[in-house]
N, C-alpha and C. Protein backbone atom coordinates (compact mmCIF):
# COMPACT_ATOMS: atom_id res chain seq x y z
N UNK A 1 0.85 -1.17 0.00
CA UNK A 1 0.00 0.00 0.00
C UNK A 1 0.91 1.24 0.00
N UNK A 2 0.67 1.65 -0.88
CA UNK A 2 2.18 2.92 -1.54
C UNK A 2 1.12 4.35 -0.52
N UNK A 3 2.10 4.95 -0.08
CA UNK A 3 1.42 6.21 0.38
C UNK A 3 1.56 7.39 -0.67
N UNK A 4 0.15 8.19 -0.44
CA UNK A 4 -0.06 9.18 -1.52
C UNK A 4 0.33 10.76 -0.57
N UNK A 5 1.17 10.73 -1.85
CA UNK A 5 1.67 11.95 -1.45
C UNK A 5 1.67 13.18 -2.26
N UNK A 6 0.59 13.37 -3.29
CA UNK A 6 0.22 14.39 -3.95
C UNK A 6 -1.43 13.89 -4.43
N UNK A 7 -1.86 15.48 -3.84
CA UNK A 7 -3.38 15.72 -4.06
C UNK A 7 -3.70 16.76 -5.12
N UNK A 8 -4.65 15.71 -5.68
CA UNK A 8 -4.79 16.86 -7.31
C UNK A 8 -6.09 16.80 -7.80
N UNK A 9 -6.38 18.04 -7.69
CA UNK A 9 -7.65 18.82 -8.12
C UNK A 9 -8.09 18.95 -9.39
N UNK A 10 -8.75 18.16 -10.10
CA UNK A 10 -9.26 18.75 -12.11
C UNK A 10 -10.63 19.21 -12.07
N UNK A 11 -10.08 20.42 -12.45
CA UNK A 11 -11.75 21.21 -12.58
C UNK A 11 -11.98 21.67 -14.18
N UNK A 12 -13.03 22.35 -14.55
CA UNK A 12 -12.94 22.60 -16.37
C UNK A 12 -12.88 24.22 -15.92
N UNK A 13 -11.62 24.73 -16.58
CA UNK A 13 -11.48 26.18 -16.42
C UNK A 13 -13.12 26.93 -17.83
N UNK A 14 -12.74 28.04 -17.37
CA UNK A 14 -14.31 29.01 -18.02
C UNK A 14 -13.94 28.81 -19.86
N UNK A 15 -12.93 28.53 -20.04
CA UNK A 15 -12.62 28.29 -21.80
C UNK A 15 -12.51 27.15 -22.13
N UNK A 16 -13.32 25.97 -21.34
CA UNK A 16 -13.61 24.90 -21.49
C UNK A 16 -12.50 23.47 -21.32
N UNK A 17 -11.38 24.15 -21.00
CA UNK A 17 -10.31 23.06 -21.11
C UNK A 17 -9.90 23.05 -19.35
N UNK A 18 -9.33 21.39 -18.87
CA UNK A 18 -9.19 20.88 -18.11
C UNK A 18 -8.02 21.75 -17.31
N UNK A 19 -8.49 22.21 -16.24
CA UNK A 19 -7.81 22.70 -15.11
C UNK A 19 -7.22 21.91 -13.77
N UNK A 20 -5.75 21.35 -13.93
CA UNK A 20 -5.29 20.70 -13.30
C UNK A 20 -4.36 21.33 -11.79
N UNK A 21 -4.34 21.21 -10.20
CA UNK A 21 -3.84 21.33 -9.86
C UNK A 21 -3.28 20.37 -9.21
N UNK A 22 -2.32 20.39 -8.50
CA UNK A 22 -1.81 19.40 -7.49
C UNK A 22 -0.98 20.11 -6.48
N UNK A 23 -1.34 19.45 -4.87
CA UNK A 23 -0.68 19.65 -3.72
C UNK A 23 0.16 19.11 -3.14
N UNK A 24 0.71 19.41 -2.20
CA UNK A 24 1.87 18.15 -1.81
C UNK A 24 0.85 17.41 -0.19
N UNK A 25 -0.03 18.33 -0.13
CA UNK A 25 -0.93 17.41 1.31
C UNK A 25 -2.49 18.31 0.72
N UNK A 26 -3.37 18.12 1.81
CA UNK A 26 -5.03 18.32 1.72
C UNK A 26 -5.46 19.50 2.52
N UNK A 27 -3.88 20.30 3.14
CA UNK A 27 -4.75 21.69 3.86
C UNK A 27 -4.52 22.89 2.41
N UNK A 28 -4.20 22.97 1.77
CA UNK A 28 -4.51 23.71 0.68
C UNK A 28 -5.70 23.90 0.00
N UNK A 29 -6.31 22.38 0.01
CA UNK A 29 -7.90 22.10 -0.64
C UNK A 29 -8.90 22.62 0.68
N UNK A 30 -8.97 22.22 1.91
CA UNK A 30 -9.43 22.24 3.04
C UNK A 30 -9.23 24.20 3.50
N UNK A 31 -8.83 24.84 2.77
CA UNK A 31 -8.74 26.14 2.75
C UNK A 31 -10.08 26.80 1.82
N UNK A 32 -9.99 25.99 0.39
CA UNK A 32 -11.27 26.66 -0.29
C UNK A 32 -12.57 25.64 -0.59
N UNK A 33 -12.38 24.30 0.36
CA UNK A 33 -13.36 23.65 0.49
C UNK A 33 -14.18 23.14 1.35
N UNK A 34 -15.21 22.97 2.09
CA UNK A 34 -15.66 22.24 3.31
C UNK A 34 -15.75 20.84 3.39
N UNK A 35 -14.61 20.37 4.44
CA UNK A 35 -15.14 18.87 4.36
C UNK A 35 -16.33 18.49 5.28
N UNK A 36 -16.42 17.25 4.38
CA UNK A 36 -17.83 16.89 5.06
C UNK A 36 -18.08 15.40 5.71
N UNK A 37 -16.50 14.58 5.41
CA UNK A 37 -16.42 13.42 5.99
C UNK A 37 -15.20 13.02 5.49
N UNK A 38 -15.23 11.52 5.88
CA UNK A 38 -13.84 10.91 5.50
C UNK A 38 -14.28 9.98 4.97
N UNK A 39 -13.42 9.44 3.68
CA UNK A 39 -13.83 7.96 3.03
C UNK A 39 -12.97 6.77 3.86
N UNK A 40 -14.34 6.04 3.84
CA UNK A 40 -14.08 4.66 4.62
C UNK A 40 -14.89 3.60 3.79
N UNK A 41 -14.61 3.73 2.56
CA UNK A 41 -15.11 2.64 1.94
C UNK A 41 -13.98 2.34 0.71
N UNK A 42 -13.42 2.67 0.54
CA UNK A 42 -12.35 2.69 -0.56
C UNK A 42 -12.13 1.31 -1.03
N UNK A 43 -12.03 0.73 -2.01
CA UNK A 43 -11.45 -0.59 -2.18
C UNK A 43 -9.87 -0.81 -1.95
N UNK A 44 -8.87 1.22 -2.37
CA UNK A 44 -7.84 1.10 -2.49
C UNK A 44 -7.75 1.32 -0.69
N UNK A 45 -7.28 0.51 -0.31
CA UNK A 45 -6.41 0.85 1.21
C UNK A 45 -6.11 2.62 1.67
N UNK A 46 -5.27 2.76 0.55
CA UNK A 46 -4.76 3.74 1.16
C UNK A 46 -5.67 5.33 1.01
N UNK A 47 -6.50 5.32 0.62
CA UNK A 47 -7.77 6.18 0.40
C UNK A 47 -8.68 6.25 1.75
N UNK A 48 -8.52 4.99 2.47
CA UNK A 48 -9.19 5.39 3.24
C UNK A 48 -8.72 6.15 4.47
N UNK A 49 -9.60 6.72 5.16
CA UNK A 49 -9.68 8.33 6.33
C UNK A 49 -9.26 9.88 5.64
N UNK A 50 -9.00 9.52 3.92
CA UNK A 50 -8.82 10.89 3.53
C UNK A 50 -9.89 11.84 3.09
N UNK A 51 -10.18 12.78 3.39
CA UNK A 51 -10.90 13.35 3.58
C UNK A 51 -11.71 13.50 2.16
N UNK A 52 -13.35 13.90 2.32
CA UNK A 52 -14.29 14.25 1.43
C UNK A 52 -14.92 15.25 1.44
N UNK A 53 -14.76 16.48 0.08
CA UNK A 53 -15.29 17.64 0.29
C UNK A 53 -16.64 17.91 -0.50
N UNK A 54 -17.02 18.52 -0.26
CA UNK A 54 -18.39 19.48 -0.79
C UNK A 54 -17.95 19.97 -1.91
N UNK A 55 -18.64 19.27 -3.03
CA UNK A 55 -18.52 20.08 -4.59
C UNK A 55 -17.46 19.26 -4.85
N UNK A 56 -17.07 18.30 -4.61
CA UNK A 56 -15.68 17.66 -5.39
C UNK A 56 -15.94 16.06 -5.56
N UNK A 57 -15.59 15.62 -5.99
CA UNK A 57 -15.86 13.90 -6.18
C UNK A 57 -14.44 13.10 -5.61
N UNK A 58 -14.41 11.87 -5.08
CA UNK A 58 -13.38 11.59 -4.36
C UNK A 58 -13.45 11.50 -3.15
N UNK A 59 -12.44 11.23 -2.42
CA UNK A 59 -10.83 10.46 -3.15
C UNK A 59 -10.92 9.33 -4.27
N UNK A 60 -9.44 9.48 -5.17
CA UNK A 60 -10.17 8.61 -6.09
C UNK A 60 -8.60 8.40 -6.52
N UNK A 61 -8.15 6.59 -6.93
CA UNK A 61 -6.55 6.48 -6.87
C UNK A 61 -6.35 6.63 -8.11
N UNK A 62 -5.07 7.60 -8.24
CA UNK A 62 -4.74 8.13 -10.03
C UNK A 62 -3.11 8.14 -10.03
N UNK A 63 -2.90 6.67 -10.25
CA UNK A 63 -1.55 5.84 -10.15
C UNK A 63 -1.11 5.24 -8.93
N UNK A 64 0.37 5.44 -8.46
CA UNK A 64 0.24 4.87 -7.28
C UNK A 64 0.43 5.87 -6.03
N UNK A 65 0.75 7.24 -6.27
CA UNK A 65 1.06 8.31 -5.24
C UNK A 65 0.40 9.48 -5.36
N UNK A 66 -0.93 9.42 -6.09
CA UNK A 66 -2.12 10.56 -6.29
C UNK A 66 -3.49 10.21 -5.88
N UNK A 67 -4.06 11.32 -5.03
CA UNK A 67 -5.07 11.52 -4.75
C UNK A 67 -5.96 12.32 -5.60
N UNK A 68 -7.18 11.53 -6.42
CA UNK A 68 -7.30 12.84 -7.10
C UNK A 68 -8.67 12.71 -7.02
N UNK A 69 -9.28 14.65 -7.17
CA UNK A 69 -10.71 15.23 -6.99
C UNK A 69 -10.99 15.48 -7.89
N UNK A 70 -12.29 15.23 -8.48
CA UNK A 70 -12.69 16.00 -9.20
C UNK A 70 -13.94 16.81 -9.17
N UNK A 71 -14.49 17.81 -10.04
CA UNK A 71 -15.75 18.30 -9.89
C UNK A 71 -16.94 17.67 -11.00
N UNK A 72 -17.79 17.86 -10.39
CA UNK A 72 -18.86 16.83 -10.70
C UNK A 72 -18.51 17.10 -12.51
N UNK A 73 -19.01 18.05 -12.77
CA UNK A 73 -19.04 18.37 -14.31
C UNK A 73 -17.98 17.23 -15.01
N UNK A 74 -16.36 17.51 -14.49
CA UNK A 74 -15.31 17.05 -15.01
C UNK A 74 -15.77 15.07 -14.55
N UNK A 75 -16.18 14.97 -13.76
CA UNK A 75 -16.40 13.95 -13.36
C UNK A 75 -17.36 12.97 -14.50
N UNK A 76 -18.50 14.00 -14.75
CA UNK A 76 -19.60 13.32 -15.70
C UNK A 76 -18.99 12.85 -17.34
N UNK A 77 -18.45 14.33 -17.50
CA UNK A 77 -17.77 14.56 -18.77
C UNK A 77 -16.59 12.98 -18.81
N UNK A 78 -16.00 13.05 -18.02
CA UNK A 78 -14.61 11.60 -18.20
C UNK A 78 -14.99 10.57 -18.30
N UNK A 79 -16.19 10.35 -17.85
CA UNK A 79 -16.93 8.92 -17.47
C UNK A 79 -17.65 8.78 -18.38
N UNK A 80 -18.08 9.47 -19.10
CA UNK A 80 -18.97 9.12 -20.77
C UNK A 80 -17.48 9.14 -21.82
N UNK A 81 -16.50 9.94 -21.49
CA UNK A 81 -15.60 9.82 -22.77
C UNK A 81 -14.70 8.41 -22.33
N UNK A 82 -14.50 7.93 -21.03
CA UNK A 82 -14.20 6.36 -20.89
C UNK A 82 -15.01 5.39 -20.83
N UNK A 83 -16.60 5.44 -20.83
CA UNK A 83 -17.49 4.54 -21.35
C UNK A 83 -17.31 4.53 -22.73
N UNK A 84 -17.37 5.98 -23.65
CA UNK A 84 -17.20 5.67 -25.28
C UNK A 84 -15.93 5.02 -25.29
N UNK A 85 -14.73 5.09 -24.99
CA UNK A 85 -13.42 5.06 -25.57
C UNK A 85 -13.79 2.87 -25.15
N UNK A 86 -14.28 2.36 -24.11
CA UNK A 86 -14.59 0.74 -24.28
C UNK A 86 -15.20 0.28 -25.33
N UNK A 87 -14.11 -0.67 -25.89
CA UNK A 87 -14.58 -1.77 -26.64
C UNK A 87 -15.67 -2.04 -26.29
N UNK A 88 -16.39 -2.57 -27.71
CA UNK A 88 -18.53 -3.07 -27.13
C UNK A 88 -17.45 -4.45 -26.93
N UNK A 89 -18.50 -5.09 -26.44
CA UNK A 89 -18.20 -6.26 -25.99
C UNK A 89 -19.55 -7.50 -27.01
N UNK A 90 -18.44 -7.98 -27.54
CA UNK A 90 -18.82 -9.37 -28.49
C UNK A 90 -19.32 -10.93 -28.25
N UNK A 91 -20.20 -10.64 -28.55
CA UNK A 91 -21.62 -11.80 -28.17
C UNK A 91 -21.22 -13.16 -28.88
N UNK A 92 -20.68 -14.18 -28.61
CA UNK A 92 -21.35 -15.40 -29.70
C UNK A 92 -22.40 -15.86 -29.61
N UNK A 93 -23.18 -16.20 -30.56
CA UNK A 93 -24.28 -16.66 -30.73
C UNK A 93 -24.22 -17.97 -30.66
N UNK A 94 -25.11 -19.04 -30.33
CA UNK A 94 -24.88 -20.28 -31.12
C UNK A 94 -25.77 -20.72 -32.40
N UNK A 95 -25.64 -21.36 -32.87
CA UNK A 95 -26.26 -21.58 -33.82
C UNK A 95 -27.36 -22.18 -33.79
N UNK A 96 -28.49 -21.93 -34.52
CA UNK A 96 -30.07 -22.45 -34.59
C UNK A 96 -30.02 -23.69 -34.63
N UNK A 97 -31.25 -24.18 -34.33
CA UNK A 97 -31.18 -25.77 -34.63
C UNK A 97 -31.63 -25.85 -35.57
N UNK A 98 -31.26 -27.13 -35.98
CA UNK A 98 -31.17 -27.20 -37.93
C UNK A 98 -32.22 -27.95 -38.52
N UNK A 99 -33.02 -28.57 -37.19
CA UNK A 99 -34.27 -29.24 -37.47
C UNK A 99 -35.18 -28.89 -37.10
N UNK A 100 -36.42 -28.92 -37.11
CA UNK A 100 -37.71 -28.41 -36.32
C UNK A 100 -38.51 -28.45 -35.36
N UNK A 101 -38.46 -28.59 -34.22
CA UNK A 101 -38.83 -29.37 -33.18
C UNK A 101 -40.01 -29.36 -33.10
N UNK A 102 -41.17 -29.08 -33.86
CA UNK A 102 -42.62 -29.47 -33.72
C UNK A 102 -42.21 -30.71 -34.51
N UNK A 103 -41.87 -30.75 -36.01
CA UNK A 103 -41.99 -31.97 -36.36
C UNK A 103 -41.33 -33.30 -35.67
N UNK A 104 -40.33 -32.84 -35.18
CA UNK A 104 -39.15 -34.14 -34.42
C UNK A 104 -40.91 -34.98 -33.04
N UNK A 105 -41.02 -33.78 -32.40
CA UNK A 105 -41.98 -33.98 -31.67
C UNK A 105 -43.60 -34.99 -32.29
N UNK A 106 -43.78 -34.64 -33.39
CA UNK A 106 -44.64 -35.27 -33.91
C UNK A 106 -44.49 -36.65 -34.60
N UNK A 107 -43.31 -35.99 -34.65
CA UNK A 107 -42.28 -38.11 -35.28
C UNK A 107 -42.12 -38.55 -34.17
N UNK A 108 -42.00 -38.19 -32.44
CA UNK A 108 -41.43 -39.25 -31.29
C UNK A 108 -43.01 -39.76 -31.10
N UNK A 109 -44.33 -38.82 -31.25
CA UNK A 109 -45.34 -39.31 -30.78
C UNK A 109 -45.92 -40.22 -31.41
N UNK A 110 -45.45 -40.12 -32.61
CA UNK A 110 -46.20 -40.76 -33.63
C UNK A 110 -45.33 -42.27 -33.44
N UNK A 111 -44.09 -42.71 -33.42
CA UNK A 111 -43.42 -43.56 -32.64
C UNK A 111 -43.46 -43.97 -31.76
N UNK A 112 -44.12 -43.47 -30.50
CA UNK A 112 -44.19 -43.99 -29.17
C UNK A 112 -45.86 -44.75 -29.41
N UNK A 113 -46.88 -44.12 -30.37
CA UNK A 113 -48.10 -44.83 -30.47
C UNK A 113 -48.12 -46.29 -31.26
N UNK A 114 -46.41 -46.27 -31.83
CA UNK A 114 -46.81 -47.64 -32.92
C UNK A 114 -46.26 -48.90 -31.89
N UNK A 115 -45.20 -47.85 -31.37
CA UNK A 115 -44.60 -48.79 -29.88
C UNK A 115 -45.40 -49.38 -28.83
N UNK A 116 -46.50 -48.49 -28.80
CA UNK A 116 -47.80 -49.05 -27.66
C UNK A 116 -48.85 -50.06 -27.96
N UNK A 117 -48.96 -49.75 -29.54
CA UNK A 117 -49.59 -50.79 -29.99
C UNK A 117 -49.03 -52.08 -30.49
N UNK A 118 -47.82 -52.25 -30.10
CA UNK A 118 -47.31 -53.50 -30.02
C UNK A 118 -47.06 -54.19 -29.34
């Protein structure tokens, strides 16, 4: 469990392109944000007790020594352009059956009646 030691903020600046910062700890963010809890559900270990703010998405692991936030917008926006950027995922089919099963059915009954009457 690698410790994170840079916290980084992506927001969409006002001319539409991705506004990246990064900290070396979380009282820089905790200056222009309110926290409102700590994550304790993390799958990654080391995410958890770091703090969760108001208006930001996160903690969230982005390699092995970044903490990173984002804002909802930037959040929605990444997550539809990495749902498009996945391969669809490829179905095999199997193949039909090659005979008819009313008639097969009407040939076993019709067989099982010549069988009874013998």
């Amino acid at each position: 469990m690698a410790k994170k030691d840079t916290f980084r903020i992506v927001t969409r600046a006002s001319d539409g392109t991705l506004r990246i910062r990064d900290f070396p700890n979380c009282e820089p963010i905790l200056e222009s944000h309110t926290q409102i809890g700590v994550d304790d559900s993390s799958t990654d270990l080391a995410l958890r007790g770091l703090p969760v703010f108001r208006g930001l998405i996160g903690p969230m692991p982005e390699g092995k020594n970044i903490v990173r936030y984002e804002s909802p917008e930037v959040f929605e926006v990444m997550t539809k352009e990495w749902i498009a950027t996945r391969g669809k995922k490829r179905r095999r089919r199997t193949a039909a059956p090659t005979t008819d099963v009313a008639s097969e059915t009407a040939s076993e009954i019709a067989l099982d009646s010549e069988l009874a009457s013998i």
